[in-house]
Protein backbone atom coordinates (compact mmCIF):
# COMPACT_ATOMS: atom_id res chain seq x y z
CA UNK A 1 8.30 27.39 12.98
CA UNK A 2 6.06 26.49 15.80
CA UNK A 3 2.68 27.12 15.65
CA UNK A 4 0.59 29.30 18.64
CA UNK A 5 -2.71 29.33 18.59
CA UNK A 6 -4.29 33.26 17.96
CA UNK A 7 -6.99 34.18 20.20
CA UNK A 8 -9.91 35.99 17.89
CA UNK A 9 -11.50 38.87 18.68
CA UNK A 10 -15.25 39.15 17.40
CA UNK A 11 -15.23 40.71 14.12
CA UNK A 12 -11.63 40.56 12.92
CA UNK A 13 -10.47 40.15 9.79
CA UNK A 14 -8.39 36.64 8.91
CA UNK A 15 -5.00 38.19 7.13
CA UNK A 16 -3.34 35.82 4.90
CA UNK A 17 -0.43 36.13 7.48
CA UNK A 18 -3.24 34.50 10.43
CA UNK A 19 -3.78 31.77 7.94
CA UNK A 20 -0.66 31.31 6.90
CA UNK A 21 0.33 30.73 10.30
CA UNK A 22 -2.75 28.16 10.63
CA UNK A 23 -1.72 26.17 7.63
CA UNK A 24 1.60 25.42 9.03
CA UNK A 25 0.38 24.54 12.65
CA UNK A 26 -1.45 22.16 10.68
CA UNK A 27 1.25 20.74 8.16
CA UNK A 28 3.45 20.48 11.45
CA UNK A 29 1.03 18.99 13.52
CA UNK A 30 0.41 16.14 10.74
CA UNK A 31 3.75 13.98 11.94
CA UNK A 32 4.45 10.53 10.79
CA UNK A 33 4.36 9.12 14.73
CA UNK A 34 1.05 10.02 15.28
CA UNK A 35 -0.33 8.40 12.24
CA UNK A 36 -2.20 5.12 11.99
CA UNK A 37 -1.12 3.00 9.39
CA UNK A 38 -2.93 1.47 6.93
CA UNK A 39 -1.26 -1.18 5.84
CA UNK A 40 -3.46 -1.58 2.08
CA UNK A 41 -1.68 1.70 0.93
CA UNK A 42 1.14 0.76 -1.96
CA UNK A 43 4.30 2.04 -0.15
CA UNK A 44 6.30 2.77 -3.05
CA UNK A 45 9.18 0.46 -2.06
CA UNK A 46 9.39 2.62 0.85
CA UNK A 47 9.49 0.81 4.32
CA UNK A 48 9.18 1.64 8.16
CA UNK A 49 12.41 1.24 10.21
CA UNK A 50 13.82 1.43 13.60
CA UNK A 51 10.85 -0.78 14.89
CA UNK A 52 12.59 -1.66 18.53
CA UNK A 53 9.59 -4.05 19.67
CA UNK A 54 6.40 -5.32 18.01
CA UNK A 55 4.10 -7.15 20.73
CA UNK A 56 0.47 -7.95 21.27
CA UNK A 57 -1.37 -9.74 24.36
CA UNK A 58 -3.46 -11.95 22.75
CA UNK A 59 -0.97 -14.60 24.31
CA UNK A 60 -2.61 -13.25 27.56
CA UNK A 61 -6.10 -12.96 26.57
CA UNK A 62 -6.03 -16.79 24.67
CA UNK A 63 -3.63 -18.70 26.67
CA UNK A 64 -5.51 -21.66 25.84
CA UNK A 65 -4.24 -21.36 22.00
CA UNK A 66 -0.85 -23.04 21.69
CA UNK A 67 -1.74 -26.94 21.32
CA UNK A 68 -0.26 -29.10 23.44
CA UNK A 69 1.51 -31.41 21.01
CA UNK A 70 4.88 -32.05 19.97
CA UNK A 71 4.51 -30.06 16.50
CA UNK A 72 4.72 -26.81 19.09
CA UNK A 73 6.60 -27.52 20.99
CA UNK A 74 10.30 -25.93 21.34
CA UNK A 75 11.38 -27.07 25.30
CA UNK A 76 10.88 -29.91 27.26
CA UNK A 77 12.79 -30.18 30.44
CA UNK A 78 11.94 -31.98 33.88
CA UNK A 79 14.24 -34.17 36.53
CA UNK A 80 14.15 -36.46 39.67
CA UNK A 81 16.13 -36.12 42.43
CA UNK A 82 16.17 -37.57 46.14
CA UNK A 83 17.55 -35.63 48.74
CA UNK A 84 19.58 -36.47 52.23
CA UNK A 85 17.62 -36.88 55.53
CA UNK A 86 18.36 -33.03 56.37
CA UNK A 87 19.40 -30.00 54.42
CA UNK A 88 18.76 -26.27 54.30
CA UNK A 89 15.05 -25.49 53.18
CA UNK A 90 14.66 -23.40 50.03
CA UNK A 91 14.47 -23.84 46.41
CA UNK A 92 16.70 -25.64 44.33
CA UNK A 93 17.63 -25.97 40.68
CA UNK A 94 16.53 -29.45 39.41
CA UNK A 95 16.68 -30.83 35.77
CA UNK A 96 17.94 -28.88 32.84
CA UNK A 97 17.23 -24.84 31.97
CA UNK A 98 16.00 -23.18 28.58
CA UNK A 99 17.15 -19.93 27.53
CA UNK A 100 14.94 -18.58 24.98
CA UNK A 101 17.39 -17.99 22.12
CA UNK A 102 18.76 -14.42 20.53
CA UNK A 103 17.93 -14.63 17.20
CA UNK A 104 14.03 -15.10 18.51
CA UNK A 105 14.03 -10.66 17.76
CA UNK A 106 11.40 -9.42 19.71
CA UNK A 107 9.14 -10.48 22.97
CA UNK A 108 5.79 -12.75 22.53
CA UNK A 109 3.78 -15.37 24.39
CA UNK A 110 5.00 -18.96 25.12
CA UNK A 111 2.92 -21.51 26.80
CA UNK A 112 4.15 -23.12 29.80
CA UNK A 113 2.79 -26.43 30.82
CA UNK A 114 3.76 -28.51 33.94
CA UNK A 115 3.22 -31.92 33.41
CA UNK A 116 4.39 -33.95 36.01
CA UNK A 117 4.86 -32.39 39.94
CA UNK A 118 5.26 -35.10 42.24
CA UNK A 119 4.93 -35.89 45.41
CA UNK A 120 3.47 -32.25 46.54
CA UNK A 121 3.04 -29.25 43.53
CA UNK A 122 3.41 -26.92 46.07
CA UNK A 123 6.78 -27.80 46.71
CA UNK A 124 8.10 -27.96 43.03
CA UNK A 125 7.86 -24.63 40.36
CA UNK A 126 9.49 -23.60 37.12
CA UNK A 127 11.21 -19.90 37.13
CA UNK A 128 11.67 -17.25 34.56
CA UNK A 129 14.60 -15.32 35.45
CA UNK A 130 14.31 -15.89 38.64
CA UNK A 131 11.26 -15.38 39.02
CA UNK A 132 8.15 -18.25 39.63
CA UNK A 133 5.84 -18.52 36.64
CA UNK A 134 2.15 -20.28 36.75
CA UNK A 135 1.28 -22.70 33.65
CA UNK A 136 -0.04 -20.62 30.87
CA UNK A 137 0.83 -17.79 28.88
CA UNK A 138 3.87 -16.37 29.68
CA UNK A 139 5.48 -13.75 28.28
CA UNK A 140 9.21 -13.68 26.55
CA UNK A 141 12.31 -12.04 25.52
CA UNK A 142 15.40 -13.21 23.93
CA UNK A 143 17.51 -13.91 27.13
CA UNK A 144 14.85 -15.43 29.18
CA UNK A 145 15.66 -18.39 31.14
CA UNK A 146 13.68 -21.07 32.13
CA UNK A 147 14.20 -23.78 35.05
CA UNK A 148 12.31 -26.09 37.12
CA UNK A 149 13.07 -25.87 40.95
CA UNK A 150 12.11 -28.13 44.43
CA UNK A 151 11.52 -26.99 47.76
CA UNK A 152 13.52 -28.86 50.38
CA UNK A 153 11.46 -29.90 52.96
CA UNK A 154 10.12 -33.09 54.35
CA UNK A 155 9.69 -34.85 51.36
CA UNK A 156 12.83 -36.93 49.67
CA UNK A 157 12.12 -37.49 46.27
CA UNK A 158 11.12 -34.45 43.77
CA UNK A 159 10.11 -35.21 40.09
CA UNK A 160 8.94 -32.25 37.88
CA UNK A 161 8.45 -32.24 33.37
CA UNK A 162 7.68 -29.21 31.78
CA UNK A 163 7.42 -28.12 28.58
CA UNK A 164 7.09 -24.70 26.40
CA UNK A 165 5.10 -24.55 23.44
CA UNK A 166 4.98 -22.20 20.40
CA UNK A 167 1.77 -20.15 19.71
CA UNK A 168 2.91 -20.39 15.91
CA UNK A 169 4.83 -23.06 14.51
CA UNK A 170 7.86 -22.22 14.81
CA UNK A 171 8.20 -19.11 16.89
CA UNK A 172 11.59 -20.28 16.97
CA UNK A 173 13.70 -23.83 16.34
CA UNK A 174 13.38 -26.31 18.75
CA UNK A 175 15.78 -27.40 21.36
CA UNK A 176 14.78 -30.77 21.69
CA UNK A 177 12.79 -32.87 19.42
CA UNK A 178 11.09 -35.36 20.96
């Protein structure tokens, strides 16, 4: 039964059918989804399910966090390539891709860092889906892909290395140990 509220007049009497009424506005109102959990309770062997997506943004607050070693690291990717005299401007695939792999169950923070871009950075990016990425924290889901690109213009040679790194060890396995 759904609760609605009573409006009180000054002086009336509370019937145990009023309260009655109160009690379960209350029980009902007491739902399991707008609880905050606290995880030191003893559960019972009882668990919490149908949990589509856990995620925090500390990966955006401390983007500084994942080390830049080879311990954390799960990607490394990069290429060189020299172009003809003349072409059609735009961006263009170079080196190898990364797709962050399905079994990694739920979105988080990577870090991306861009370790060579030569001649010109401006000319030379990495994508997510698409979509150009800056070095840092950047956020995931299983599906993502990840590939370095060059801008055809006046210079001939392109050379970009980038790598992803964990923020735990391992987020997920690595692709290529190096």
């Amino acid at each position: 039964m759904a609760y609605t509220a009573k409006t009180w007049a000054t002086n009336e009497v509370i019937t145990s059918t009023a309260l009655n009424n109160l009690e379960t506005g209350a029980e009902e109102a007491y739902l399991m989804s707008e609880q905050v959990i606290d995880a030191d309770k003893d559960w019972n062997d009882k668990a919490i399910t149908n949990v589509k997506k856990i995620s925090s943004t500390v990966g955006a607050v401390l983007s500084g966090a994942a080390p830049i070693n080879a311990a954390y690291r799960i990607a490394s990717e990069g290429g060189t390539i020299t172009t003809p005299d003349s072409g059609i401007s735009g961006w263009y695939n170079l080196g190898g891709s990364y797709t962050i792999p399905s079994n990694y169950g739920y979105g988080g923070y990577v870090r991306l860092a861009i370790t060579t871009a030569t001649p010109n950075p401006a000319n030379l990016r990495v994508i997510k889906n698409g979509v150009a990425v800056d070095a840092g924290a950047v956020s995931v889901d299983p599906g993502d892909v990840f590939q370095g690109q060059y801008n055809f213009a006046i210079e001939k040679t392109f050379t970009i290395a980038w790598a992803l790194y964990a923020y735990e060890t391992p987020l997920f396995p690595p692709r290529n140990v190096v």
